[in-house]
Structures are given as structure tokens and as C-alpha cells.
PDB file of N, CA and C in Angstrom:
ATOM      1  N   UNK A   1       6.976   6.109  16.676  1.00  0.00           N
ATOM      2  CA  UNK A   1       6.053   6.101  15.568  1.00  0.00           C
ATOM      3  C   UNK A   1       4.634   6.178  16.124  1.00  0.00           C
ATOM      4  N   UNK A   2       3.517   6.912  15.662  1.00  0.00           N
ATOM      5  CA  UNK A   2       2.169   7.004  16.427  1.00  0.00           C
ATOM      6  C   UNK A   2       1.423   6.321  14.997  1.00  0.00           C
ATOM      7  N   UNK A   3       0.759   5.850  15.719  1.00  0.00           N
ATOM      8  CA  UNK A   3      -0.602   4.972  15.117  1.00  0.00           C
ATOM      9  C   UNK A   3      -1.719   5.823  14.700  1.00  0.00           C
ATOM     10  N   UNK A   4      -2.472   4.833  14.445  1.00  0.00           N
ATOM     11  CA  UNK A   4      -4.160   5.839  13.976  1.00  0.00           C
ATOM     12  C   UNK A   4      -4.695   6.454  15.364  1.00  0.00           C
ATOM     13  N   UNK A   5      -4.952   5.656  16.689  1.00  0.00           N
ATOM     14  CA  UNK A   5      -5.269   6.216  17.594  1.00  0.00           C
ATOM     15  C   UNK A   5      -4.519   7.546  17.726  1.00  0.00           C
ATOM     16  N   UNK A   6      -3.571   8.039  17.843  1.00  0.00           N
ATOM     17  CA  UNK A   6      -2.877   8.991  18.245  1.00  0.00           C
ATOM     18  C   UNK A   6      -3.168  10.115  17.160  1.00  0.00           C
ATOM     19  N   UNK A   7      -3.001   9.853  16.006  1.00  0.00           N
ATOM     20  CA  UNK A   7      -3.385  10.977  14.664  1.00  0.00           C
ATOM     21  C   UNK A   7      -4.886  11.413  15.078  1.00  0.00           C
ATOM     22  N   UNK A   8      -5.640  10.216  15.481  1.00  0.00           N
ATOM     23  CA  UNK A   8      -6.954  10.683  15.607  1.00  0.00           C
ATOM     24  C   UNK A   8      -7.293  11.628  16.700  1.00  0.00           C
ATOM     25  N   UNK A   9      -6.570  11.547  17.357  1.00  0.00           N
ATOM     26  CA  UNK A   9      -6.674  12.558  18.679  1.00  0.00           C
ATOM     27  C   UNK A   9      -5.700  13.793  18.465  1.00  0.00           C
ATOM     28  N   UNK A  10      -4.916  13.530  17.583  1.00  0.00           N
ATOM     29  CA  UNK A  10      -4.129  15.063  17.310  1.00  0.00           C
ATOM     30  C   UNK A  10      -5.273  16.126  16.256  1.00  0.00           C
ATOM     31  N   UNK A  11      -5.662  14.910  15.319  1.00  0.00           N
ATOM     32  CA  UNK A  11      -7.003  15.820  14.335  1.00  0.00           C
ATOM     33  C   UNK A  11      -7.742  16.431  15.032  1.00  0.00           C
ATOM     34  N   UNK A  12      -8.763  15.584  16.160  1.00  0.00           N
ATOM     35  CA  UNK A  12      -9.947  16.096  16.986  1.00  0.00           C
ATOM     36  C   UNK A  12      -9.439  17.805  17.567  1.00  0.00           C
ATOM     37  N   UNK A  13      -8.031  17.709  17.995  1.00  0.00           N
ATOM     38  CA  UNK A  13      -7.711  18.806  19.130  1.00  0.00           C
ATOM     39  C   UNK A  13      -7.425  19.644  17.647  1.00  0.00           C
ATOM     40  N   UNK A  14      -6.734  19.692  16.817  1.00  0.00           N
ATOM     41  CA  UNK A  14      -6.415  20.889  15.313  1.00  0.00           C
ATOM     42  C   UNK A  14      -7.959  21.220  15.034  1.00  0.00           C
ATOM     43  N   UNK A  15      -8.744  20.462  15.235  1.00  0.00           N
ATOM     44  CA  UNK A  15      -9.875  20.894  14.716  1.00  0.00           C
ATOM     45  C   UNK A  15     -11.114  21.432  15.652  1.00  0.00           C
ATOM     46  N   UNK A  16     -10.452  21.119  16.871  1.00  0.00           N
ATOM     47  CA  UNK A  16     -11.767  21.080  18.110  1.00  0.00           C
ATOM     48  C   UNK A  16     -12.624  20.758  17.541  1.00  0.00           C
ATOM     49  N   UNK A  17     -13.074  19.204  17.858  1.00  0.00           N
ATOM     50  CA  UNK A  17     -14.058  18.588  17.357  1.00  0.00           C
ATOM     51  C   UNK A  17     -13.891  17.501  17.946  1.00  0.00           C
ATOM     52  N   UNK A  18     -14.912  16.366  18.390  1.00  0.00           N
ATOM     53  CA  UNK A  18     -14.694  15.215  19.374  1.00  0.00           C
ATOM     54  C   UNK A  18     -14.139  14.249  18.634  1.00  0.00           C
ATOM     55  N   UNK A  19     -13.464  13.244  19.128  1.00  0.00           N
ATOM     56  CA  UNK A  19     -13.186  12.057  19.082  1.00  0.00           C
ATOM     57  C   UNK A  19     -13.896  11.471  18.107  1.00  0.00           C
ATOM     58  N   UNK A  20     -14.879  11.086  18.412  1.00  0.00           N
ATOM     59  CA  UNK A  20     -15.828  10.154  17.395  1.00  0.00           C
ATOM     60  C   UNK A  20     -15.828  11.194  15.993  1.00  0.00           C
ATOM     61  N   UNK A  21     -16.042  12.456  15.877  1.00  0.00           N
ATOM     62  CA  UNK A  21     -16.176  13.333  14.716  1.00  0.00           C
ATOM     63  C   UNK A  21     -14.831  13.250  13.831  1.00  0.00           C
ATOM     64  N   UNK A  22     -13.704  12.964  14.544  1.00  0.00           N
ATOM     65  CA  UNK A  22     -12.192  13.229  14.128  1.00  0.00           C
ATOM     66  C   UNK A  22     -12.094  11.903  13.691  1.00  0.00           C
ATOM     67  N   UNK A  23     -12.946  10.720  14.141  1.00  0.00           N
ATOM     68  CA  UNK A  23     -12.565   8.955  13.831  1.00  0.00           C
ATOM     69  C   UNK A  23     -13.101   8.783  12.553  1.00  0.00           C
ATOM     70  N   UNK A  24     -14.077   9.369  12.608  1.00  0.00           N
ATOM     71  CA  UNK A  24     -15.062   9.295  11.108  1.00  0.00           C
ATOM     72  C   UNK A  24     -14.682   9.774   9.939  1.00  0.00           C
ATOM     73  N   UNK A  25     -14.194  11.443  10.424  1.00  0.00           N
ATOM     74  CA  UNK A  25     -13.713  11.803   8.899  1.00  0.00           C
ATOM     75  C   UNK A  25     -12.039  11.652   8.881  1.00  0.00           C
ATOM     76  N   UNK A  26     -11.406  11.028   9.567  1.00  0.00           N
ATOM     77  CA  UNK A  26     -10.416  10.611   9.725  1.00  0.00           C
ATOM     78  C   UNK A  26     -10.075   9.183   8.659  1.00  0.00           C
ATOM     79  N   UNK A  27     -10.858   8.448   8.799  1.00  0.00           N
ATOM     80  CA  UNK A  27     -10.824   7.297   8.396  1.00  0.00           C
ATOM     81  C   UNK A  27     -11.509   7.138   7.115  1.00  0.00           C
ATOM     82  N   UNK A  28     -12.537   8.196   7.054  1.00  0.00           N
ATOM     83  CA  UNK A  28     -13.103   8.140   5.487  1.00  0.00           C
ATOM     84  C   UNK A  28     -12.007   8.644   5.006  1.00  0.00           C
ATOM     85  N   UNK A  29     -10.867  10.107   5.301  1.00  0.00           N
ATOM     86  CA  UNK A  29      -9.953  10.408   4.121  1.00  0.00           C
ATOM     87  C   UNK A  29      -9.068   8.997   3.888  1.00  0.00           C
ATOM     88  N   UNK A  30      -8.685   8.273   5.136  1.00  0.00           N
ATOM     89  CA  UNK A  30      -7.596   7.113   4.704  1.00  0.00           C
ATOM     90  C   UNK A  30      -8.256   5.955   3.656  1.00  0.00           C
ATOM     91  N   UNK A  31      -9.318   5.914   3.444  1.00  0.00           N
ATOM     92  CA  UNK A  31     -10.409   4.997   3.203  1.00  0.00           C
ATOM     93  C   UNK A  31     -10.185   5.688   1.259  1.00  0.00           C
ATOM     94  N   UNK A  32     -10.152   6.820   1.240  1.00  0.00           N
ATOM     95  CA  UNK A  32     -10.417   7.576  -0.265  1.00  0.00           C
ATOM     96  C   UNK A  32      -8.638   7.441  -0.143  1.00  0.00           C
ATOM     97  N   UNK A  33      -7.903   7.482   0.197  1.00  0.00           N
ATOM     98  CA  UNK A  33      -6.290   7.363   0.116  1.00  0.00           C
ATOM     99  C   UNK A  33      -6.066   6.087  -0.559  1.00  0.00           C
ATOM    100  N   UNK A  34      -6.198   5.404   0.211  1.00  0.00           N
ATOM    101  CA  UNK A  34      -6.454   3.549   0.141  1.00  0.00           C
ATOM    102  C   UNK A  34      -7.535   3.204  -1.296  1.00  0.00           C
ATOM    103  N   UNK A  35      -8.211   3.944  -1.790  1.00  0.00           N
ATOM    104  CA  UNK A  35      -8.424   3.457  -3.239  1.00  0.00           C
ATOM    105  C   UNK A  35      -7.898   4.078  -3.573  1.00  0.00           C
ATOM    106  N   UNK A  36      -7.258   5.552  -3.800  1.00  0.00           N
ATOM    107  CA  UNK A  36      -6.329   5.993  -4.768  1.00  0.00           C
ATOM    108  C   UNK A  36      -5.112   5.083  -4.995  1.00  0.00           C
ATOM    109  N   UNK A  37      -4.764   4.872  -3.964  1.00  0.00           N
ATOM    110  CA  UNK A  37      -3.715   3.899  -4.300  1.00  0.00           C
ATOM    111  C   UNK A  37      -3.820   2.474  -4.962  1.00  0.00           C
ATOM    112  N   UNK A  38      -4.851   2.305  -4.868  1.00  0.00           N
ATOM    113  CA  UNK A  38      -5.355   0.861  -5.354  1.00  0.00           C
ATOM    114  C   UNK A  38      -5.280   0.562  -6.680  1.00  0.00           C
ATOM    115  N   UNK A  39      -6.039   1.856  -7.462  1.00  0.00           N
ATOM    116  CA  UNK A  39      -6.657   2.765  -8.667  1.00  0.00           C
ATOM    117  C   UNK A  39      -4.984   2.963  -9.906  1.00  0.00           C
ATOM    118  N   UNK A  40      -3.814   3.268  -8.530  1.00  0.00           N
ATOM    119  CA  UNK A  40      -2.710   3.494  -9.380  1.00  0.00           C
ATOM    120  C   UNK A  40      -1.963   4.435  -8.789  1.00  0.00           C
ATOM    121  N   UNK A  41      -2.389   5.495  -7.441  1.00  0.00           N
ATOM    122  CA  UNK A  41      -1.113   6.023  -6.338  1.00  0.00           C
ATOM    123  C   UNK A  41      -2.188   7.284  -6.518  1.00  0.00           C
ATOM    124  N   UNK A  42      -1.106   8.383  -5.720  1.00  0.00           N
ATOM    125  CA  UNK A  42      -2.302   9.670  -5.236  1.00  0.00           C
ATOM    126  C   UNK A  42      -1.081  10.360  -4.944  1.00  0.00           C
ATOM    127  N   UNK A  43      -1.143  11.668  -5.238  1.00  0.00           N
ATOM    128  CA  UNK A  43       0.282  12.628  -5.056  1.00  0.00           C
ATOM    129  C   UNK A  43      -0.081  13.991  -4.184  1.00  0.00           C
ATOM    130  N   UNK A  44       0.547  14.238  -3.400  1.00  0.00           N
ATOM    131  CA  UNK A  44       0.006  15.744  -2.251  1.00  0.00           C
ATOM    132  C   UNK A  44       1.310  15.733  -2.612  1.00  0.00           C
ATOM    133  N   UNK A  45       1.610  17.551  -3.214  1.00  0.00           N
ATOM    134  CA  UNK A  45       2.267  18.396  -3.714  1.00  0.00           C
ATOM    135  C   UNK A  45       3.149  18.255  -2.488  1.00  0.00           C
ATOM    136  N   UNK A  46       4.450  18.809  -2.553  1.00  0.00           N
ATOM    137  CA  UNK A  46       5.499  19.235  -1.696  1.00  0.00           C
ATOM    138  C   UNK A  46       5.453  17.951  -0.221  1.00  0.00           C
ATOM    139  N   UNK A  47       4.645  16.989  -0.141  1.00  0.00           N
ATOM    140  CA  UNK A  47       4.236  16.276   1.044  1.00  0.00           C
ATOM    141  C   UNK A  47       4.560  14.780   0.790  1.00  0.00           C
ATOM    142  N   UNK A  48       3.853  14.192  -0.018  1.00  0.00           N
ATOM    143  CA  UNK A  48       4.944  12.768  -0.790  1.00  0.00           C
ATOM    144  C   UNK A  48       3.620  12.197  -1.568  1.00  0.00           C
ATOM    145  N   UNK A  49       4.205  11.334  -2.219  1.00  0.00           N
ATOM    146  CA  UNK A  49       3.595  10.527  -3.668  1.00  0.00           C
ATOM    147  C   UNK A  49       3.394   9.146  -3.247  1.00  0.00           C
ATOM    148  N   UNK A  50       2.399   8.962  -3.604  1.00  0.00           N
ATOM    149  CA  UNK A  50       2.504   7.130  -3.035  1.00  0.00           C
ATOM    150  C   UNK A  50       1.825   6.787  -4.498  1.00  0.00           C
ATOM    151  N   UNK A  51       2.927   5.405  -5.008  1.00  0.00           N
ATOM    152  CA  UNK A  51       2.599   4.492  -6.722  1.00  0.00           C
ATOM    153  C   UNK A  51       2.580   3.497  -6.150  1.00  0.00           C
ATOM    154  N   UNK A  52       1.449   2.599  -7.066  1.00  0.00           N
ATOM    155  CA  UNK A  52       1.611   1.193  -7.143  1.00  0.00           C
ATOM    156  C   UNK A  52       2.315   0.672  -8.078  1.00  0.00           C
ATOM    157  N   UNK A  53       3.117   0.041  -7.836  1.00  0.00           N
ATOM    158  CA  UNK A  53       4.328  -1.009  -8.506  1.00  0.00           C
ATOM    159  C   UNK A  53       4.285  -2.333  -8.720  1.00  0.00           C
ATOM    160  N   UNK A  54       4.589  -3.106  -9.624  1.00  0.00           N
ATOM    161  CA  UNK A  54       5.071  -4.473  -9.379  1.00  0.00           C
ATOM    162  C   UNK A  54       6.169  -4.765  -8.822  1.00  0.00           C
ATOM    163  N   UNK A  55       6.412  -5.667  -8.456  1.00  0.00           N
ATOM    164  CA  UNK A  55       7.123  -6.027  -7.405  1.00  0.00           C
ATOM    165  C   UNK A  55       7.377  -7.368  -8.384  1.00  0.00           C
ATOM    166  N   UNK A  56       8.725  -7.600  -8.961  1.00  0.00           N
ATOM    167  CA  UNK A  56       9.060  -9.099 -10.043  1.00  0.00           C
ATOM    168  C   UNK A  56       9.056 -10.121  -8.835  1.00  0.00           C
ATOM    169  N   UNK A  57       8.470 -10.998  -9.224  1.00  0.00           N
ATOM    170  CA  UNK A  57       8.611 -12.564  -8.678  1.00  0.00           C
ATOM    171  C   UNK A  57       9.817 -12.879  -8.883  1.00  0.00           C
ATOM    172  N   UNK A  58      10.730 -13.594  -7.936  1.00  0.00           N
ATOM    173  CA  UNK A  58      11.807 -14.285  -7.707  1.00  0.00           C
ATOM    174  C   UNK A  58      12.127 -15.929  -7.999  1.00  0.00           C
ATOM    175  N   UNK A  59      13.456 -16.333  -8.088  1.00  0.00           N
ATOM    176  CA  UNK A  59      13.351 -17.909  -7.964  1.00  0.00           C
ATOM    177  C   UNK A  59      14.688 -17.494  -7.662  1.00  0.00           C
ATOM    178  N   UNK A  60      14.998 -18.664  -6.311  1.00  0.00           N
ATOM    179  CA  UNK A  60      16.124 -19.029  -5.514  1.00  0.00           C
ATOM    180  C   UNK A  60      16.153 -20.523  -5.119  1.00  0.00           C
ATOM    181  N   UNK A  61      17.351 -20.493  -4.362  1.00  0.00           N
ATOM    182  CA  UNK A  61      17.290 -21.562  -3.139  1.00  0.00           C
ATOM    183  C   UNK A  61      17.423 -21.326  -1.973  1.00  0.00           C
ATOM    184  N   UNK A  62      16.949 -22.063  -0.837  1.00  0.00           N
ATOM    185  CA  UNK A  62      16.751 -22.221   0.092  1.00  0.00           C
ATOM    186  C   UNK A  62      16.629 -23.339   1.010  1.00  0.00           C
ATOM    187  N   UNK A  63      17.890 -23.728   2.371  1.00  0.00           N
ATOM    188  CA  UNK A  63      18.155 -24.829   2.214  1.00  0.00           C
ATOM    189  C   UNK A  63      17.661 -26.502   1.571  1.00  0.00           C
ATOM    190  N   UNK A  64      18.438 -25.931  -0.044  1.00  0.00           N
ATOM    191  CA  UNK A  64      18.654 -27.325  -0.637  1.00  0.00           C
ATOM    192  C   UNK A  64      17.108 -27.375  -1.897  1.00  0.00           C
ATOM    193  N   UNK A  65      16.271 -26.532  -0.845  1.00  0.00           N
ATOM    194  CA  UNK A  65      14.943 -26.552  -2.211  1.00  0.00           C
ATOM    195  C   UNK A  65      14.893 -25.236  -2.968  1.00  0.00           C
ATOM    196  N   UNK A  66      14.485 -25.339  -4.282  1.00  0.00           N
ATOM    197  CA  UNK A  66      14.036 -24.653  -4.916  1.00  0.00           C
ATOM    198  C   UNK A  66      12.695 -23.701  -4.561  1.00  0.00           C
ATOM    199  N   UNK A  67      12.700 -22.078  -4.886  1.00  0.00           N
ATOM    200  CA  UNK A  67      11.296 -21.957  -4.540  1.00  0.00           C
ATOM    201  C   UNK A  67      11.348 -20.396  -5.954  1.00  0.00           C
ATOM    202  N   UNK A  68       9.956 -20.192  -5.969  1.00  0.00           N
ATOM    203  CA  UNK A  68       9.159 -19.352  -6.946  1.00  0.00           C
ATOM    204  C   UNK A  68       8.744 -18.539  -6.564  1.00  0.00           C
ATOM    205  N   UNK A  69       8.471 -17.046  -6.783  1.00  0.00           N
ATOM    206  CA  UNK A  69       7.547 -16.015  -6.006  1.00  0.00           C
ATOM    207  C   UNK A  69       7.060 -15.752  -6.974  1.00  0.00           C
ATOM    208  N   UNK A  70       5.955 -15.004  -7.381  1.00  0.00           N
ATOM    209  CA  UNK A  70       4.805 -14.763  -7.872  1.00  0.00           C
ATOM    210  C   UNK A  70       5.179 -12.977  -7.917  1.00  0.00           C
ATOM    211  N   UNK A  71       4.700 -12.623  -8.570  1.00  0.00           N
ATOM    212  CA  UNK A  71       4.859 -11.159  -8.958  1.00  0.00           C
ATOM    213  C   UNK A  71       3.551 -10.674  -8.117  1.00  0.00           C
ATOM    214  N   UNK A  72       3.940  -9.409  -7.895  1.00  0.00           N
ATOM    215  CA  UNK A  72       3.006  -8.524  -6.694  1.00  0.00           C
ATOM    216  C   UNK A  72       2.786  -7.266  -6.469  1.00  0.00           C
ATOM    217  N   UNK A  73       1.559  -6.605  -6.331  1.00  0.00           N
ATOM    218  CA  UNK A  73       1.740  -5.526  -6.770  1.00  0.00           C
ATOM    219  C   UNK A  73       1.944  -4.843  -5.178  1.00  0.00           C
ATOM    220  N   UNK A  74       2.471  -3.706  -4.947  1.00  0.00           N
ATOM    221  CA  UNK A  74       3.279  -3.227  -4.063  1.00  0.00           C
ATOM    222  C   UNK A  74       3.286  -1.797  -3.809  1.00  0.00           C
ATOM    223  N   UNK A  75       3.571  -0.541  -2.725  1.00  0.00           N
ATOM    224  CA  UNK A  75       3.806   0.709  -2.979  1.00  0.00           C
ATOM    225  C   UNK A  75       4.970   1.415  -2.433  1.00  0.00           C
ATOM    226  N   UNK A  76       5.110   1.984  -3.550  1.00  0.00           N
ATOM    227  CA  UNK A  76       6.533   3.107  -3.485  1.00  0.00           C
ATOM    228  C   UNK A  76       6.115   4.543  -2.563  1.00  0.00           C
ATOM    229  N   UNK A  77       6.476   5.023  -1.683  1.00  0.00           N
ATOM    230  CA  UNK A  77       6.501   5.864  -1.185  1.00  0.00           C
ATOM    231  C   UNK A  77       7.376   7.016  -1.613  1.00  0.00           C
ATOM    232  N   UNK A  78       7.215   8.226  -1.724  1.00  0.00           N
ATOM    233  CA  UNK A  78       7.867   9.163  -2.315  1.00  0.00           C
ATOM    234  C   UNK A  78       7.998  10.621  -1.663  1.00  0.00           C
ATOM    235  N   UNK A  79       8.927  11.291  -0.596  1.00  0.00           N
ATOM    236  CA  UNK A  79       8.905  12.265   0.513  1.00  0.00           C
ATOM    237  C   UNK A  79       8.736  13.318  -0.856  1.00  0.00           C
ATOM    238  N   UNK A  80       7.853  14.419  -0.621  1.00  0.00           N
ATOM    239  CA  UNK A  80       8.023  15.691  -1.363  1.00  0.00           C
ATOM    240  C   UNK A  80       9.057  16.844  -0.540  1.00  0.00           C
ATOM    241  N   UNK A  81       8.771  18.081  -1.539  1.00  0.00           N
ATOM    242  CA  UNK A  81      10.458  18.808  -0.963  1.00  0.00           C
ATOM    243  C   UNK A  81       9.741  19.948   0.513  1.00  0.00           C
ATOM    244  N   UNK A  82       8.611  19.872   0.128  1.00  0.00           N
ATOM    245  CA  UNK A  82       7.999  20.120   1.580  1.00  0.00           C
ATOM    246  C   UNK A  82       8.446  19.646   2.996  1.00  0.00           C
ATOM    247  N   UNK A  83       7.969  18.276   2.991  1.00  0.00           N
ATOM    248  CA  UNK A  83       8.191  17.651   3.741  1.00  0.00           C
ATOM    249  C   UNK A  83       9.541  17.067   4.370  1.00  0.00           C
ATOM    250  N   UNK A  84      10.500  16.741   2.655  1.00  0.00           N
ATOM    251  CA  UNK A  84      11.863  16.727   2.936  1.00  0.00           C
ATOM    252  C   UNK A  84      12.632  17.813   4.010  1.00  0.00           C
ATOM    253  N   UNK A  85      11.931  19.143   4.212  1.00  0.00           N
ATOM    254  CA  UNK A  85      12.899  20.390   4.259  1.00  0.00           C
ATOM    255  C   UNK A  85      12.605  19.993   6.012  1.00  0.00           C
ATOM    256  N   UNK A  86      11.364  19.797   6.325  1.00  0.00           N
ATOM    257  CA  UNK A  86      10.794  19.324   7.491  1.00  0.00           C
ATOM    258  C   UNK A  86      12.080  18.109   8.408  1.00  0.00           C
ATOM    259  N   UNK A  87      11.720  17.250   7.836  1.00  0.00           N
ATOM    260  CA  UNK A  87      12.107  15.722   8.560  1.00  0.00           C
ATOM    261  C   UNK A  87      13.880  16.098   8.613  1.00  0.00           C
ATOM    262  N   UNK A  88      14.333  17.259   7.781  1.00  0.00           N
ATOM    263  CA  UNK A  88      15.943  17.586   8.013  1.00  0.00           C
ATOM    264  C   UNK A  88      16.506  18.567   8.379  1.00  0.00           C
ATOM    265  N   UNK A  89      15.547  19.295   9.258  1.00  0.00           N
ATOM    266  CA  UNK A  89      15.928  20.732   9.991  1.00  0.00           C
ATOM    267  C   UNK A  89      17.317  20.731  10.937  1.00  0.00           C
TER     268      UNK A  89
END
């Protein structure tokens, strides 16, 4: 699995453009991603869908005590058929 460091250095070289140039607008798109999702999810065609969800609060046990969860809001990830055709070559 690669991290932000690694995306950021694959952008810089797709784009020939330095490091610091690829960190910046790198992180502003995740930055505009990250409120779309906040807002209510953000969809790239054929590539995947990301929703915010609730997530129901629970009640169980656990040795011997009772416990409560709290409802939460959460995100669904969603592969498009783009990407599907990709990840199953």
C-alpha cells in the first residue's frame, strides 16, 4: 500500500514538476476531497464514489458489563467500472 509520500512523488514525475510543487497541489486536491466528503461524498465517474453514512450506535455486552455506542457518521467507499476493470485484469 503507498502513502501520501509516495503518490506525491509519483505526481511530481507525471507532471515534471518538483516535489514541493506536487506537495502543494497535491494536498490542496485531498484537502477539497476531504470537504466534499464532509459536505455529503464526491463521485469521479468510472473511478469510485465516496458517501457519508451513519453508522447506528450499538448496545451489547462485554465481559459481564453493559455498554452503548453512539451513532457516527462514517464513509462508504464505492470502486467505479473503470477502475473495477483495472484492479481485475
Amino acid at each position: 500500500m503507498k502513502g501520501i509520500t509516495d503518490c506525491i512523488e509519483r505526481y511530481a514525475q507525471k507532471r515534471a514538476i518538483s516535489k514541493a510543487q506536487a506537495e502543494t497541489e497535491f494536498k490542496t486536491a485531498l484537502d477539497v476531497i476531504a470537504d466534499a466528503c464532509v459536505d455529503g461524498g464526491v463521485s469521479f465517474k468510472g473511478i469510485f464514489t465516496i458517501k457519508k453514512k451513519v453508522q447506528k450506535g450499538r448496545k451489547g455486552m462485554c465481559n459481564g458489563h453493559e455498554y452503548e455506542t453512539q451513532d457516527k457518521n462514517t464513509l462508504s467507499i464505492k470502486v467505479g467500472t473503470d477502475l473495477d476493470k483495472e484492479l481485475n485484469k
